[in-house]
N, C-alpha and C. Protein backbone atom coordinates (compact mmCIF):
# COMPACT_ATOMS: atom_id res chain seq x y z
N UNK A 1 125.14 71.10 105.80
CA UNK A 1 125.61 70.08 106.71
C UNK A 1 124.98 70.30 108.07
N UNK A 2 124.78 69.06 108.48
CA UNK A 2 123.75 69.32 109.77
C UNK A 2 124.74 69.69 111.46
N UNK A 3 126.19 69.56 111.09
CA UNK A 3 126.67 69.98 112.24
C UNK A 3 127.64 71.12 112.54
N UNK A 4 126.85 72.27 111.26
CA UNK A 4 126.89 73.76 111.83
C UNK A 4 128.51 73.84 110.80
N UNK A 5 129.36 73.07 110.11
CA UNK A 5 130.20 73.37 109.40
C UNK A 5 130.09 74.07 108.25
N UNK A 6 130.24 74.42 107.53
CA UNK A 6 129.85 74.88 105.79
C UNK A 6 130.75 73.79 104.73
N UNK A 7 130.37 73.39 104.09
CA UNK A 7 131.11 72.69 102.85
C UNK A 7 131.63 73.44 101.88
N UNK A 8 133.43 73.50 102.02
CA UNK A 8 134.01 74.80 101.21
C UNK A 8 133.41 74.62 99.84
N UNK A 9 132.68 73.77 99.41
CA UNK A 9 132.44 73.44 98.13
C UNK A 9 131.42 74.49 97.63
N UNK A 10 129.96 74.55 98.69
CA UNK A 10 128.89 74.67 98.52
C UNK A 10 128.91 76.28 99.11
N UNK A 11 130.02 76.85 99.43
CA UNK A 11 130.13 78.31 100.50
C UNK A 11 130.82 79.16 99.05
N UNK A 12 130.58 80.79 99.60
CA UNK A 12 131.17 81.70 98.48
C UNK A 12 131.10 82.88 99.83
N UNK A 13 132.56 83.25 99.74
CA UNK A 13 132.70 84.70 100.78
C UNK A 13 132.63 86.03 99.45
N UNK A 14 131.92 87.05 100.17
CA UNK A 14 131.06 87.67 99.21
C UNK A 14 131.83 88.97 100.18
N UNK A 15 132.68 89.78 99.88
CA UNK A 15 132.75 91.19 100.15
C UNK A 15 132.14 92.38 100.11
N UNK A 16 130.99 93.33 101.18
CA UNK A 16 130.99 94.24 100.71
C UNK A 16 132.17 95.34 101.02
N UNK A 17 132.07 96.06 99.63
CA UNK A 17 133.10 97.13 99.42
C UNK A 17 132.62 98.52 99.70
N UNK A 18 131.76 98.76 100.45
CA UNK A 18 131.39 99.76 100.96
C UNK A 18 131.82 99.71 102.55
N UNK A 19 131.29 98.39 103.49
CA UNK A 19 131.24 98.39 104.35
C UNK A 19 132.75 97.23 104.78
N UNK A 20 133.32 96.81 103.41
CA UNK A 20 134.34 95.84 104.00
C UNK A 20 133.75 94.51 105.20
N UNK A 21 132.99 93.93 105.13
CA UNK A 21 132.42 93.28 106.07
C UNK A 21 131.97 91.98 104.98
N UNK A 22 132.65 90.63 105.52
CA UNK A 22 132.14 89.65 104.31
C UNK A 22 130.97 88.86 105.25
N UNK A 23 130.16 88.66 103.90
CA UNK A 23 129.04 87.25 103.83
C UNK A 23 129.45 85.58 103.42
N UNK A 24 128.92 84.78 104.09
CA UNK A 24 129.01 83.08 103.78
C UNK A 24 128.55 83.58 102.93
N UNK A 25 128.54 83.37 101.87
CA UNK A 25 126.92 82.89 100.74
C UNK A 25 127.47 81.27 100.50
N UNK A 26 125.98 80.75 100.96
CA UNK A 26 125.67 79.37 100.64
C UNK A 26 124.77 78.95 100.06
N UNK A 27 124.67 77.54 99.31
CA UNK A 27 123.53 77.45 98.33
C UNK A 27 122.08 77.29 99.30
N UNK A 28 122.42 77.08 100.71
CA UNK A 28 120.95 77.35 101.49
C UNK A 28 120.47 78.61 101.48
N UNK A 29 121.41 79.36 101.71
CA UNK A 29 121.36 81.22 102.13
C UNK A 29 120.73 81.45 100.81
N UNK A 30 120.96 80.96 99.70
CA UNK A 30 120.34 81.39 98.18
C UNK A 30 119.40 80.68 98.01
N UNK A 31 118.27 79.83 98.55
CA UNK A 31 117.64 79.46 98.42
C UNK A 31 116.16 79.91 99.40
N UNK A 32 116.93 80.33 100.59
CA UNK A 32 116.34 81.32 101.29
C UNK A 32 115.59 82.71 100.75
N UNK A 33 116.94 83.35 100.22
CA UNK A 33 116.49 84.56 99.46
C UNK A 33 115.59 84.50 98.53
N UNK A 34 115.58 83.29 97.83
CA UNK A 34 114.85 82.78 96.70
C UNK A 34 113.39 83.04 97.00
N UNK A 35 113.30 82.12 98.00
CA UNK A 35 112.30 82.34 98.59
C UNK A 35 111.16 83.64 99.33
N UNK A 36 111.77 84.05 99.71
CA UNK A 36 111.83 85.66 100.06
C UNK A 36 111.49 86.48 99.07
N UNK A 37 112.15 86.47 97.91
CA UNK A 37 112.14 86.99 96.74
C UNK A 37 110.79 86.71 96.18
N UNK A 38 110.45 85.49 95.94
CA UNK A 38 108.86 85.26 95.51
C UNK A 38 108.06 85.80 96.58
N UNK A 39 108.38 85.58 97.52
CA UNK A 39 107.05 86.00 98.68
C UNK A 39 106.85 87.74 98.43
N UNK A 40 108.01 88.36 98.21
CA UNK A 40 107.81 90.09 97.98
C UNK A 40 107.82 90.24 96.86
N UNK A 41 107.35 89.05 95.63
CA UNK A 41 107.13 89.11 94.24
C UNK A 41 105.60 89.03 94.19
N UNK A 42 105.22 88.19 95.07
CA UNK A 42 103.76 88.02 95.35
C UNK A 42 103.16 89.48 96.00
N UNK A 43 104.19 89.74 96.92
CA UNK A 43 103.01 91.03 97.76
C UNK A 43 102.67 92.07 97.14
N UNK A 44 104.22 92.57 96.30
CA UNK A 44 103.67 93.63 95.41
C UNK A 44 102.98 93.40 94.15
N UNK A 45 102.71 91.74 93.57
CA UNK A 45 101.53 91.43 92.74
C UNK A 45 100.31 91.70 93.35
N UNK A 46 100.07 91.48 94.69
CA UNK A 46 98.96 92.12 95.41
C UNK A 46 98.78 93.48 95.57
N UNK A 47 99.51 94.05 95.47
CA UNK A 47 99.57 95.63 95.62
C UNK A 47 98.66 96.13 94.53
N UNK A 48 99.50 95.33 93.36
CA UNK A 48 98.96 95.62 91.99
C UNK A 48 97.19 95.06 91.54
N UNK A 49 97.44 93.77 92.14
CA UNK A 49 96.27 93.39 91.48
C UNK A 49 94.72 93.47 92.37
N UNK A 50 95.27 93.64 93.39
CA UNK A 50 93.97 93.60 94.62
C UNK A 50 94.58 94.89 95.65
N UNK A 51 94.56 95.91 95.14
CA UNK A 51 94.86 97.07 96.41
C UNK A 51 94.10 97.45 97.51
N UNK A 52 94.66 97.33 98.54
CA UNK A 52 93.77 97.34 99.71
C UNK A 52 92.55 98.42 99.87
N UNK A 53 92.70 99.70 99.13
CA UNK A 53 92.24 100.25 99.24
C UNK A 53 90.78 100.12 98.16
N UNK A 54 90.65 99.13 97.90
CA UNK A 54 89.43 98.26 97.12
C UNK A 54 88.73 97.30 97.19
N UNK A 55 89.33 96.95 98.47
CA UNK A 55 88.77 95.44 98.64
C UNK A 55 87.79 95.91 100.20
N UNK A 56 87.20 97.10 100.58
CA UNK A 56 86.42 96.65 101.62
C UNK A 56 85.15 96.83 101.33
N UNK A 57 84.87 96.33 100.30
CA UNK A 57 83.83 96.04 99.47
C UNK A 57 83.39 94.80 98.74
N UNK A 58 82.44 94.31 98.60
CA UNK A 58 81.86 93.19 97.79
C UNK A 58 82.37 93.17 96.59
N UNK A 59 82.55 93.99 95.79
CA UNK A 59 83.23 94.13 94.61
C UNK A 59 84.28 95.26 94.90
N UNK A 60 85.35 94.67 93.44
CA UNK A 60 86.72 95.21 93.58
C UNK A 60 85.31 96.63 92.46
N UNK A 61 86.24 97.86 91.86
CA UNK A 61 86.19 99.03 91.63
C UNK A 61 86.23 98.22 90.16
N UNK A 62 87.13 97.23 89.79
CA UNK A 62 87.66 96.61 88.35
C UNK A 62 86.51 96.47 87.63
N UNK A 63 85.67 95.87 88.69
CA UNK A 63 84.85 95.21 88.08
C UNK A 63 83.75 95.63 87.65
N UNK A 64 83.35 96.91 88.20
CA UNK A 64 81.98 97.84 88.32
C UNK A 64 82.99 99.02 87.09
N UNK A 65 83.97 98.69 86.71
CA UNK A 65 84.78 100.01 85.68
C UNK A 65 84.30 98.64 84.23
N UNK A 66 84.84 97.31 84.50
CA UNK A 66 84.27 96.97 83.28
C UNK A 66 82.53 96.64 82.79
N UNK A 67 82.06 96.85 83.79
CA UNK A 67 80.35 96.71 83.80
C UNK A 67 80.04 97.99 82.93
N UNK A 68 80.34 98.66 83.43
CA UNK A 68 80.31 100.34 82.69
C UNK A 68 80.96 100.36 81.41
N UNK A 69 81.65 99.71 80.98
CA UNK A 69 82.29 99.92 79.71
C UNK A 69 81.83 98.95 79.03
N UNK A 70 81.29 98.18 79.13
CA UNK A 70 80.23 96.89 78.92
C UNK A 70 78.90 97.76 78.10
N UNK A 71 78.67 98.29 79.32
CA UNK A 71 76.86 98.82 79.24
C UNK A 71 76.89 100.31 78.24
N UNK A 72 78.22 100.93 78.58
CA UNK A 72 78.45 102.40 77.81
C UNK A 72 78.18 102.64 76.47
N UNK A 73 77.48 103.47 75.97
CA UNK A 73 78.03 103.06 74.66
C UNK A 73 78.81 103.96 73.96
N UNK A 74 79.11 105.33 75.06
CA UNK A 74 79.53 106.53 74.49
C UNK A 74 81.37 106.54 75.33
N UNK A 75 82.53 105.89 74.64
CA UNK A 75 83.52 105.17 75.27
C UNK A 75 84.13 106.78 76.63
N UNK A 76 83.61 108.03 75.62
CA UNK A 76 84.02 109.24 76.59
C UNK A 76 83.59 109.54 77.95
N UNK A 77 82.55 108.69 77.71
CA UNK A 77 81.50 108.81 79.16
C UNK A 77 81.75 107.43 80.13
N UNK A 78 82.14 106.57 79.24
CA UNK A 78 82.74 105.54 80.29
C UNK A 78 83.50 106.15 81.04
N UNK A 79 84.43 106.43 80.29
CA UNK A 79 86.20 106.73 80.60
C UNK A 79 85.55 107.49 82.07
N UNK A 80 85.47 109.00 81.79
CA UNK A 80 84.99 109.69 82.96
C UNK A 80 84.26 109.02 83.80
N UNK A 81 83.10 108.17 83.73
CA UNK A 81 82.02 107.44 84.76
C UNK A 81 83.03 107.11 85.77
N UNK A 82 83.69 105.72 84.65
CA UNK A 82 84.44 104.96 85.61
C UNK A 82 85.85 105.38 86.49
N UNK A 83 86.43 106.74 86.06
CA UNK A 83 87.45 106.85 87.05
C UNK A 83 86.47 107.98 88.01
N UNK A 84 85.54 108.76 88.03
CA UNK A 84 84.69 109.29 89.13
C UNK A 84 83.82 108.23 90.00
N UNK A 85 83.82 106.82 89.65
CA UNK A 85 83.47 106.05 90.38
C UNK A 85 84.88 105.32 91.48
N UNK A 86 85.88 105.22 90.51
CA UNK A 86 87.08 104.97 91.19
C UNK A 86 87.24 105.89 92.48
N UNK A 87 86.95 106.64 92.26
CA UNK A 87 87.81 108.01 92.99
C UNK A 87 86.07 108.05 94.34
N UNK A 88 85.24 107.65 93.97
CA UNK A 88 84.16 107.30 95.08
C UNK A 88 84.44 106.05 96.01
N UNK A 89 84.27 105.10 95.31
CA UNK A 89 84.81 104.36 95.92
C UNK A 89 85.91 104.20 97.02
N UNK A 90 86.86 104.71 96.30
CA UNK A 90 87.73 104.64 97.60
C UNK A 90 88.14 105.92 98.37
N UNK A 91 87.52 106.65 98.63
CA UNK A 91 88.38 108.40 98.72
C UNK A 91 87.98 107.76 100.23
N UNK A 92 87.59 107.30 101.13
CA UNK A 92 87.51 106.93 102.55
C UNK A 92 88.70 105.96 103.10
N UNK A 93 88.91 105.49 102.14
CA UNK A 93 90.19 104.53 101.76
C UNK A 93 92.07 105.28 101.80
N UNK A 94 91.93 106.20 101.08
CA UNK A 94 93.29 106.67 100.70
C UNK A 94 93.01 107.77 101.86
N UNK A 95 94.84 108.92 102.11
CA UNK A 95 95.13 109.86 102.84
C UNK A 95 94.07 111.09 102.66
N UNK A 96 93.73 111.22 101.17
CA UNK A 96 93.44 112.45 101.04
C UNK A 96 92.14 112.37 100.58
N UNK A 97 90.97 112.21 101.53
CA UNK A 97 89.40 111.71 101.45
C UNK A 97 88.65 113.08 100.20
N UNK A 98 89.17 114.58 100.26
CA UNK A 98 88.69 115.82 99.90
C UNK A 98 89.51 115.53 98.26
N UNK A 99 90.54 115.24 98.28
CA UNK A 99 91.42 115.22 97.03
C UNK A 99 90.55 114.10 96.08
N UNK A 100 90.22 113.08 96.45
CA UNK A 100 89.48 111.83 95.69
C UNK A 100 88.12 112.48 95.31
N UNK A 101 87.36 113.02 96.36
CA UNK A 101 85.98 113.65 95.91
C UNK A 101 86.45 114.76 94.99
N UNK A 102 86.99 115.77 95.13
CA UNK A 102 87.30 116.08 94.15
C UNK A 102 87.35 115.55 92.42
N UNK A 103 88.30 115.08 92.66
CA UNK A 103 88.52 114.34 91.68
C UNK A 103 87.67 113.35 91.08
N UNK A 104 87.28 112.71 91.74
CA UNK A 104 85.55 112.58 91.35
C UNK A 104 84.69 113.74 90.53
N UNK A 105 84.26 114.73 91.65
CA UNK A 105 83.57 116.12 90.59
C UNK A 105 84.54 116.22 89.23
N UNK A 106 85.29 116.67 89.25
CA UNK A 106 86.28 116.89 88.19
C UNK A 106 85.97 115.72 86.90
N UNK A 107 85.65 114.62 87.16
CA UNK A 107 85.63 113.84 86.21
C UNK A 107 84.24 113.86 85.69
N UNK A 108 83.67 113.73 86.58
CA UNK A 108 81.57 113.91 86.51
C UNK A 108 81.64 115.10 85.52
N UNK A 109 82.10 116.18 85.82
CA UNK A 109 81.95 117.35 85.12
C UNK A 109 82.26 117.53 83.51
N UNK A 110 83.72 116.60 83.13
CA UNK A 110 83.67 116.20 81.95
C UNK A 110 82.56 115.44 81.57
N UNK A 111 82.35 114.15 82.34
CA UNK A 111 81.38 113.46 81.67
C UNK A 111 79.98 114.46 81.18
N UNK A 112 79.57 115.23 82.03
CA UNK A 112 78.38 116.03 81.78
C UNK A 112 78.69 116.49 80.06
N UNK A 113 79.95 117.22 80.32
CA UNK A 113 79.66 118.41 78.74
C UNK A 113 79.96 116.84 77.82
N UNK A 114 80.52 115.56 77.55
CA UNK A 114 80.23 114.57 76.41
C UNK A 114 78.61 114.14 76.36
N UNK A 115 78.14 114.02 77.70
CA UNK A 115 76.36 114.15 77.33
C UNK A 115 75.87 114.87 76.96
N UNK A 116 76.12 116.23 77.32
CA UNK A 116 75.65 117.59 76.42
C UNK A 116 76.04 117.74 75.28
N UNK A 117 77.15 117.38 74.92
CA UNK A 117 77.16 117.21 73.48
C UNK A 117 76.86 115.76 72.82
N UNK A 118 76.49 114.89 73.16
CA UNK A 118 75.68 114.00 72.86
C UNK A 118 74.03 114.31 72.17
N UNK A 119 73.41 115.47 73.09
CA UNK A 119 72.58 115.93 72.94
C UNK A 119 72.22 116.48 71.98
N UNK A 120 73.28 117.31 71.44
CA UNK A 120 73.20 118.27 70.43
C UNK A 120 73.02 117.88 68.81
């Protein structure tokens, strides 16, 4: 209602029992939240699907992990390629720049002994 009343119809007093302190809830107030609700349904779909720590680049990391698994033909050497490329990619990106390179070597290093035994 446009002159600041509530319509007992359309209102619900909502108790919390922790704090004893009540809420209107109205079907605007729930439509609000609604709203709200998708918008922080969306951000953490962004979290998920485009993480910041990937995007200051021309290409996402996704996409250069399925190029490699594309072109691979040895699936052990993907696997390793592509998360030591992950972990390149962004180690300038995340808190711990030494922990990602790492982890990078660490993965390279597997990949090496599946080529060496590729070799054999």
């Amino acid at each position: 209602m446009t002159d600041g009343t509530l319509d007992p119809e359309r209102r619900q007093v909502i108790k919390n029992k922790a704090t004893g302190k009540e809420i209107v809830w109205t079907e605007e107030l729930s439509e609000d939240l609604e709203g709200h609700k998708r918008n922080w349904e969306d951000y953490q779909s962004e979290l998920v699907n485009h993480p910041k720590h990937y995007l200051d680049r021309k290409m996402e990391a996704i996409d250069i992990i399925e190029m490699i698994i594309e072109v691979e033909k040895n699936p052990k050497v993907a696997y390793n390629l592509s998360n030591a490329i992950k972990y390149l990619l962004r180690f300038r990106s995340k808190n711990e720049p030494i922990q990602d390179l790492e982890k990078a070597i660490w993965y390279l290093n597997r990949m090496i002994k599946h080529v060496k035994n590729e070799e054999k």
